[in-house]
N, C-alpha and C. Protein backbone atom coordinates (compact mmCIF):
# COMPACT_ATOMS: atom_id res chain seq x y z
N UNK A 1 -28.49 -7.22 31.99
CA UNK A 1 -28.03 -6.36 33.04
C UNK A 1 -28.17 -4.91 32.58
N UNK A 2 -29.14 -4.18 33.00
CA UNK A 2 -29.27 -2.88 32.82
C UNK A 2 -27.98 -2.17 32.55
N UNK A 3 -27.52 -0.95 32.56
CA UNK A 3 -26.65 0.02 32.20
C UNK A 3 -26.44 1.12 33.21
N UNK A 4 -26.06 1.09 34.54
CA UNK A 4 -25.44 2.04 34.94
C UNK A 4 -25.70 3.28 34.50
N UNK A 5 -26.27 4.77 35.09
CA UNK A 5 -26.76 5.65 35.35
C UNK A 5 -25.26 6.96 35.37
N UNK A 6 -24.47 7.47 34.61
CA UNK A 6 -23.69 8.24 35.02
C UNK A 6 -24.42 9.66 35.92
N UNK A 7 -24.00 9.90 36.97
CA UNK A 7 -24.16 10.93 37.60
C UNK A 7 -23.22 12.00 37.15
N UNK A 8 -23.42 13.01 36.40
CA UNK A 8 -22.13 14.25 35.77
C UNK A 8 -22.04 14.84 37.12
N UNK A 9 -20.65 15.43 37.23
CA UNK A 9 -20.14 16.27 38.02
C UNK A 9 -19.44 15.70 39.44
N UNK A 10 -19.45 14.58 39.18
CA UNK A 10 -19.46 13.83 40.36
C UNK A 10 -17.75 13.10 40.84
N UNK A 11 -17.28 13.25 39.54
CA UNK A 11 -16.12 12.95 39.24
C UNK A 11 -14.97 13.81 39.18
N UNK A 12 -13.76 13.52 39.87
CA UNK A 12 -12.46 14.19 40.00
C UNK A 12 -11.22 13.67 39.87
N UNK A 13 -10.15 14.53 38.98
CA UNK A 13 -9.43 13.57 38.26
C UNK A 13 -8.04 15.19 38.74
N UNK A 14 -7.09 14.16 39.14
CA UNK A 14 -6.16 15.39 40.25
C UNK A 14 -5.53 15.55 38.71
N UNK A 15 -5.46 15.01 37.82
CA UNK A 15 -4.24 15.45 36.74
C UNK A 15 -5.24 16.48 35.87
N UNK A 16 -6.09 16.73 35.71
CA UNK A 16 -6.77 17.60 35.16
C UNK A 16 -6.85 19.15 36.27
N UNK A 17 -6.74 18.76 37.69
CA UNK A 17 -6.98 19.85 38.24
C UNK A 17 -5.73 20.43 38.65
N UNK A 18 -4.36 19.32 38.28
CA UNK A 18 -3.53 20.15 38.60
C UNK A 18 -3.15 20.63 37.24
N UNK A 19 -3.43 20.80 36.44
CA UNK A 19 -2.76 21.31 34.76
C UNK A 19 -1.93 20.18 34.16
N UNK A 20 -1.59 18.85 34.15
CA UNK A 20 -0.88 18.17 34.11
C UNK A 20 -1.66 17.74 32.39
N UNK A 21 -3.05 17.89 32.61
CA UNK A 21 -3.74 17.05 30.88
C UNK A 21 -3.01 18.31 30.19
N UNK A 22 -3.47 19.59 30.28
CA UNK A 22 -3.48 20.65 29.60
C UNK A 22 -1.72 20.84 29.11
N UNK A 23 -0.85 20.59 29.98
CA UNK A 23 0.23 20.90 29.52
C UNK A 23 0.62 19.72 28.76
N UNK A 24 0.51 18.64 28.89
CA UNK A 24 0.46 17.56 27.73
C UNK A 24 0.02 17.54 26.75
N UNK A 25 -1.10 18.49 26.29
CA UNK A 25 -1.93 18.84 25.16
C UNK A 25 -0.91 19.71 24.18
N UNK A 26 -0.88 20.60 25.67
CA UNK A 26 0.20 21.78 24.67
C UNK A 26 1.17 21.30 24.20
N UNK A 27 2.22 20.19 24.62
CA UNK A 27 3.09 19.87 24.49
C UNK A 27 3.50 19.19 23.31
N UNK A 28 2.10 17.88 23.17
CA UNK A 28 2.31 17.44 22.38
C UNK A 28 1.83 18.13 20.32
N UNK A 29 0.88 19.18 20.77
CA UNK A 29 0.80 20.02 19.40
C UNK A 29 2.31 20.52 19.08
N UNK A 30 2.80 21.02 20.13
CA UNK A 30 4.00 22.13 19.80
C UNK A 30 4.99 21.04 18.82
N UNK A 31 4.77 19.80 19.26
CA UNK A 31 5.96 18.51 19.10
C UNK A 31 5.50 17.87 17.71
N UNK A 32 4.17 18.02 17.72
CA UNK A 32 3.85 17.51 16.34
C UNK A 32 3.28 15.54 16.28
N UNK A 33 3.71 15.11 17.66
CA UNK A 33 3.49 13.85 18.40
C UNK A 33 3.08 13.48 19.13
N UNK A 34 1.49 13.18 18.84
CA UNK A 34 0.41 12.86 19.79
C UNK A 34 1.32 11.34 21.39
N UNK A 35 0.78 12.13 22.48
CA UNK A 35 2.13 11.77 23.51
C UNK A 35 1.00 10.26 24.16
N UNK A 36 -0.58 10.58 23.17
CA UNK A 36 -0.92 8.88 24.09
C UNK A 36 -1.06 7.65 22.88
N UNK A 37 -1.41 6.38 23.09
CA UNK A 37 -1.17 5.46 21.95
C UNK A 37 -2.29 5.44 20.94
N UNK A 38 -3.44 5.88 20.89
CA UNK A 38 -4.19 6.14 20.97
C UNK A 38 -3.91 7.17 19.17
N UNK A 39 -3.78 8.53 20.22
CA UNK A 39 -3.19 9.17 19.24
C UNK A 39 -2.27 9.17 18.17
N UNK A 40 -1.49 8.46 18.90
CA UNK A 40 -0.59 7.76 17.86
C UNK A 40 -0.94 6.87 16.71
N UNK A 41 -1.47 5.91 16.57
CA UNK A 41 -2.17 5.04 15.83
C UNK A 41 -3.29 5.79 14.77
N UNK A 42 -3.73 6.75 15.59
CA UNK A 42 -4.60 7.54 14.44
C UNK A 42 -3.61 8.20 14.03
N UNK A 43 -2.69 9.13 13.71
CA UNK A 43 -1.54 9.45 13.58
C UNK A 43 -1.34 9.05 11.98
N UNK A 44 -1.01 7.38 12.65
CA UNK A 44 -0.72 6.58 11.72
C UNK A 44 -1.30 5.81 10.53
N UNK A 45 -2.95 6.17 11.17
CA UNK A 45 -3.99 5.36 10.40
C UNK A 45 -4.26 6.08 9.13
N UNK A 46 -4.01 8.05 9.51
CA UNK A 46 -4.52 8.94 8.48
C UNK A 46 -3.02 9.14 7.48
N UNK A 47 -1.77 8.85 8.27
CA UNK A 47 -0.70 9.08 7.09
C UNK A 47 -0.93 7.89 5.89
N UNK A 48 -1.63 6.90 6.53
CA UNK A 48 -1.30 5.60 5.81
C UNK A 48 -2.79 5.47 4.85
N UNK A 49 -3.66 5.91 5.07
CA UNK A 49 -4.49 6.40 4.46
C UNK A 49 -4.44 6.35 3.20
N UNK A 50 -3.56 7.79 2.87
CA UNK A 50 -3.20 8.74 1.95
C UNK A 50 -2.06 7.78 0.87
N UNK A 51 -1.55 7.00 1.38
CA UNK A 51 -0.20 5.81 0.70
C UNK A 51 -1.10 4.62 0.41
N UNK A 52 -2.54 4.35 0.87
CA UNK A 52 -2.50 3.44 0.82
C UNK A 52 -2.94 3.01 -1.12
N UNK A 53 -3.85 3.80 -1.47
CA UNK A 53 -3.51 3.54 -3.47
C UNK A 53 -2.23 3.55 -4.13
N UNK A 54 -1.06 4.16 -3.43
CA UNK A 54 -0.17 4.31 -4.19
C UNK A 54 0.67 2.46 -3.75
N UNK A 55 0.38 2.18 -2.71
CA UNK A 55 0.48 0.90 -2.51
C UNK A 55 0.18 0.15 -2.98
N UNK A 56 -1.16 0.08 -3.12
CA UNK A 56 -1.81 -0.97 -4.28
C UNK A 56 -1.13 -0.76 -5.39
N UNK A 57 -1.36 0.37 -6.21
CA UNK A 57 -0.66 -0.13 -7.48
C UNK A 57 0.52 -0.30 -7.61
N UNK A 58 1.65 -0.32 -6.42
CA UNK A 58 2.98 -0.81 -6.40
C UNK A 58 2.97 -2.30 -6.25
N UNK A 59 2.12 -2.96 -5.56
CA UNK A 59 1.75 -4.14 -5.81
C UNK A 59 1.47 -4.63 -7.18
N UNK A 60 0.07 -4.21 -7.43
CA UNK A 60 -0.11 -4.65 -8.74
C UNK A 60 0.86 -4.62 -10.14
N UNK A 61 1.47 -3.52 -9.95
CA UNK A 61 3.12 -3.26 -11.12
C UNK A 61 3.82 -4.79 -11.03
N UNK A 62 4.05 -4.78 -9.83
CA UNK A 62 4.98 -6.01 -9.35
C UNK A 62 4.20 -7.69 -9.18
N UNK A 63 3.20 -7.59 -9.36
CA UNK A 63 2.56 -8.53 -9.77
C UNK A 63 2.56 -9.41 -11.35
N UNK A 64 2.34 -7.87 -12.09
CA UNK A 64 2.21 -7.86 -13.65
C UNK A 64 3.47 -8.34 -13.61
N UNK A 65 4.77 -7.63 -13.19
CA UNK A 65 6.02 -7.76 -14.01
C UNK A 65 6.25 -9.27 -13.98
N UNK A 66 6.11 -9.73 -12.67
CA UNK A 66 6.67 -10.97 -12.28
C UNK A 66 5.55 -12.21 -13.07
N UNK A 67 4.26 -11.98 -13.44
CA UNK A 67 3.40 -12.61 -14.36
C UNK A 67 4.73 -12.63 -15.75
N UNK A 68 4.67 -11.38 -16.11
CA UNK A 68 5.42 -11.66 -17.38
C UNK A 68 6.30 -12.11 -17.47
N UNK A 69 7.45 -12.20 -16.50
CA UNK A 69 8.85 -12.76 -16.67
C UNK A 69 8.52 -14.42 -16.25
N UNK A 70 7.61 -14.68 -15.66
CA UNK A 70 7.36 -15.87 -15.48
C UNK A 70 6.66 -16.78 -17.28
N UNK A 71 5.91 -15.51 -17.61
CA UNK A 71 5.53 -16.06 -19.05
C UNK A 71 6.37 -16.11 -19.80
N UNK A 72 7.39 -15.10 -19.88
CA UNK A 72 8.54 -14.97 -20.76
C UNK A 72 9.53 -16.35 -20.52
N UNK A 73 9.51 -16.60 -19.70
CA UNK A 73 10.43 -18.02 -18.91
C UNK A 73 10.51 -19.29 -19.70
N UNK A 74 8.84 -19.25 -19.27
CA UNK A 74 7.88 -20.64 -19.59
C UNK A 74 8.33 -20.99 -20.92
């Protein structure tokens, strides 16, 4: 099935023409909290990012320890 042809300009969207995107934009910079889910999730994807090595090796610590106390046991 072929692909549909967008025609630009052709399209009208009342929340863009009444200021309604734009003040949501503003709103949500000023707030610091992206206001769609979207945004949010990336949000979340780039804080978690940044944690995510320090994660791993909080794992792996707790891996080792519990190896050893299990050897120490035995």
């Amino acid at each position: 099935m072929p692909r549909r042809r967008k025609t630009f300009g052709t399209s009208f969207s009342w929340k863009r023409a009444s200021g309604m995107s734009a003040a949501k934009g503003r709103l949500s910079r000023q707030i610091g909290v992206p206001l769609t889910r979207g945004g949010r999730r990336q949000k979340m994807g780039r804080a978690m990012g940044c944690a995510l090595p320090f994660a791993l090796i909080c794992v792996a610590a707790v891996g080792m320890a519990g190896t050893t106390i299990v050897w120490a046991l035995g």
